[in-house]
C-alpha atoms as a PDB file:
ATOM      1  CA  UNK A   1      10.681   9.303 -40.483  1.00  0.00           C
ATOM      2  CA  UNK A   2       7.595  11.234 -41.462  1.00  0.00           C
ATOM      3  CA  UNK A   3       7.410  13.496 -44.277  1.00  0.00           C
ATOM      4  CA  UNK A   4       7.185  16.639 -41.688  1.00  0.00           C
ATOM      5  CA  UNK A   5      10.616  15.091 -39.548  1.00  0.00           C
ATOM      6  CA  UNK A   6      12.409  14.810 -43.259  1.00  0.00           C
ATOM      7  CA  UNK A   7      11.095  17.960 -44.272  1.00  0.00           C
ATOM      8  CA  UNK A   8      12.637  20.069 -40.534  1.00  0.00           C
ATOM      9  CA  UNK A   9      15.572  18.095 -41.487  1.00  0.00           C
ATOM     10  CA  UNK A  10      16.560  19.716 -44.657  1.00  0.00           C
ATOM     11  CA  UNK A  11      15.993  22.704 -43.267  1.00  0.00           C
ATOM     12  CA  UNK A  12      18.256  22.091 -40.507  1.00  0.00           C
ATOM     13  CA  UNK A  13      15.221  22.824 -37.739  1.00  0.00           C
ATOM     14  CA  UNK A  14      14.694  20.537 -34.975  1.00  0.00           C
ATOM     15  CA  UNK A  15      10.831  19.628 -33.290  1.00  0.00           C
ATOM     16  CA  UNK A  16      12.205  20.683 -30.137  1.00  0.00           C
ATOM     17  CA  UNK A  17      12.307  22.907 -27.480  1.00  0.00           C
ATOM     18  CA  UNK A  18      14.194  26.079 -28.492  1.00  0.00           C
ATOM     19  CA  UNK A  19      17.194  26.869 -26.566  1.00  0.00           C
ATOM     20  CA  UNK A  20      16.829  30.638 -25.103  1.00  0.00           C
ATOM     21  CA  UNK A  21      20.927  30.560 -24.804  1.00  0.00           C
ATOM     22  CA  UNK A  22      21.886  29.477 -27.938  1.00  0.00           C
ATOM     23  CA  UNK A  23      23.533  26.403 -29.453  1.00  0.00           C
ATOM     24  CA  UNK A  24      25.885  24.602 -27.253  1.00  0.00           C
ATOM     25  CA  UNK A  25      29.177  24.341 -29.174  1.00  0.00           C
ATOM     26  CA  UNK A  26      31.941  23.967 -26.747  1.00  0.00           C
ATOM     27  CA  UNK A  27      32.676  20.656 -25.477  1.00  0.00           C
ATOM     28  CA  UNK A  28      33.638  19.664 -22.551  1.00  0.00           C
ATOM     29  CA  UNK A  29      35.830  16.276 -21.735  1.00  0.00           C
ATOM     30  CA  UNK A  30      35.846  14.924 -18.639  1.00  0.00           C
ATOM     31  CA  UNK A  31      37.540  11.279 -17.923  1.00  0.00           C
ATOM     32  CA  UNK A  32      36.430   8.968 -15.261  1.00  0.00           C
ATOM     33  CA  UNK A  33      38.220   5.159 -14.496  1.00  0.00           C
ATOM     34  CA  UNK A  34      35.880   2.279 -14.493  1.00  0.00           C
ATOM     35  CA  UNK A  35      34.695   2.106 -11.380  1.00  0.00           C
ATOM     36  CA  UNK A  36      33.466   5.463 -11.571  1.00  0.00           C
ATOM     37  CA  UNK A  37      31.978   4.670 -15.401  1.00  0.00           C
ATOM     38  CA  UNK A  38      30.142   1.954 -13.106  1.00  0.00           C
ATOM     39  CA  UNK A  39      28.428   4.522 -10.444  1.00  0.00           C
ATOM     40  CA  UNK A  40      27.782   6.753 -13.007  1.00  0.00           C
ATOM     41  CA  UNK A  41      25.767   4.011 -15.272  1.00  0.00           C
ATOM     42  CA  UNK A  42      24.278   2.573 -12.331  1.00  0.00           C
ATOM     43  CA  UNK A  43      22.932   5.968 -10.639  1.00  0.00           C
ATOM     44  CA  UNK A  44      21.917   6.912 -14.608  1.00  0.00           C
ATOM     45  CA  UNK A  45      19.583   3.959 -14.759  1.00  0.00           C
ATOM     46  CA  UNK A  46      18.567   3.648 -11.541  1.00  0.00           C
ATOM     47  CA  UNK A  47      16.784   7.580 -11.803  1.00  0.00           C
ATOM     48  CA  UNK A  48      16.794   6.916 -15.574  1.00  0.00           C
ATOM     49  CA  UNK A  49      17.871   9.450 -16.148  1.00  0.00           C
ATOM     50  CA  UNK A  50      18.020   9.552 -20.296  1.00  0.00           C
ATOM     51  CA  UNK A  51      20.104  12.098 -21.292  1.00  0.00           C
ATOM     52  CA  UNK A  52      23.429  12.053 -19.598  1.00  0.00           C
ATOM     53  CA  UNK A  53      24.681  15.569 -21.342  1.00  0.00           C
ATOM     54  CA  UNK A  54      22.203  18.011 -19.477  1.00  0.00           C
ATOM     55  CA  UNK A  55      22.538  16.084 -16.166  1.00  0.00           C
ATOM     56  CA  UNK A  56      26.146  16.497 -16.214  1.00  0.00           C
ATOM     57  CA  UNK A  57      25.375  19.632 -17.166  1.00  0.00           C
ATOM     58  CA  UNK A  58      22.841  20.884 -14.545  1.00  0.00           C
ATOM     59  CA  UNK A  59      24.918  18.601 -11.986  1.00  0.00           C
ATOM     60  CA  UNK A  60      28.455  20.612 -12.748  1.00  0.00           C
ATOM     61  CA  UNK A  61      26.692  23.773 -12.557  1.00  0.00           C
ATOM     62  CA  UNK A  62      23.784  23.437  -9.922  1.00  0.00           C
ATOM     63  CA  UNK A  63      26.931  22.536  -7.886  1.00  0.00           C
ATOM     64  CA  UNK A  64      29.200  25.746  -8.967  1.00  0.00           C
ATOM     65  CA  UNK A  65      26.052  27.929  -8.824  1.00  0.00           C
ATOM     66  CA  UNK A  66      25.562  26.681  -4.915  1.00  0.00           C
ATOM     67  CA  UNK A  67      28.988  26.960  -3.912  1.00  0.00           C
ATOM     68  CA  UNK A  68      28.781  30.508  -5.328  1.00  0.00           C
ATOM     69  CA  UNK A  69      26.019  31.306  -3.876  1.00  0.00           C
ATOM     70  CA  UNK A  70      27.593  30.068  -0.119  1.00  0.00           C
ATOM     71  CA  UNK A  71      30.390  32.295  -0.847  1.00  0.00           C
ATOM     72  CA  UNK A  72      29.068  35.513  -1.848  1.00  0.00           C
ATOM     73  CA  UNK A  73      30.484  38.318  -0.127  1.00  0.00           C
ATOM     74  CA  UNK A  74      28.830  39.793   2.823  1.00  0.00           C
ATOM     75  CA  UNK A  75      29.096  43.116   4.884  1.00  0.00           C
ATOM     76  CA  UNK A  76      29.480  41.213   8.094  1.00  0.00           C
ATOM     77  CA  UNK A  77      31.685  37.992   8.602  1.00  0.00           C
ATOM     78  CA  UNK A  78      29.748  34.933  10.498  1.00  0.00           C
ATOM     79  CA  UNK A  79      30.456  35.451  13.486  1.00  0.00           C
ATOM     80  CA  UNK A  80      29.284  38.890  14.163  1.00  0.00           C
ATOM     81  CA  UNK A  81      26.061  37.700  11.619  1.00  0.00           C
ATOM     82  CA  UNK A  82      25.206  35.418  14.722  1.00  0.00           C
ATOM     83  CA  UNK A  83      25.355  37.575  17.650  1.00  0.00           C
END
């Protein structure tokens, strides 16, 4: 390590990009068979994807954020919204 990474270090600062929400302390477990450890792997190195935490992360919640979104409450139900 270089005498700057040593120094952020004992300080407790990282180089990195700051995160605008805060530190991410709550952890999440989620357990998967081996097959599924196999997909995973494969689909994580086939995209290489490097860090698996944020793209479980922006997977889980681009998914909840979607189905939200197709959700949301309108004035009209579909049917009259297509007439």
């Amino acid at each position: 390590m270089t005498n700057f990474a040593l120094d952020m270090k004992k300080r407790g600062k990282s180089k990195g990009k700051k995160n605008n929400l805060g530190t991410r302390n709550i952890r999440l477990v989620c357990c998967v068979n081996e097959n599924e450890q196999i997909i995973i792997d494969k689909f994580l190195k086939q995209y290489k994807v490097n860090n698996k935490s944020r793209w479980m992360r922006e997977t889980l919640l681009g998914f909840i954020y979607k189905s939200m979104n197709d959700n949301y409450p309108t004035l009209f139900d579909e049917y009259e919204m297509r007439m």
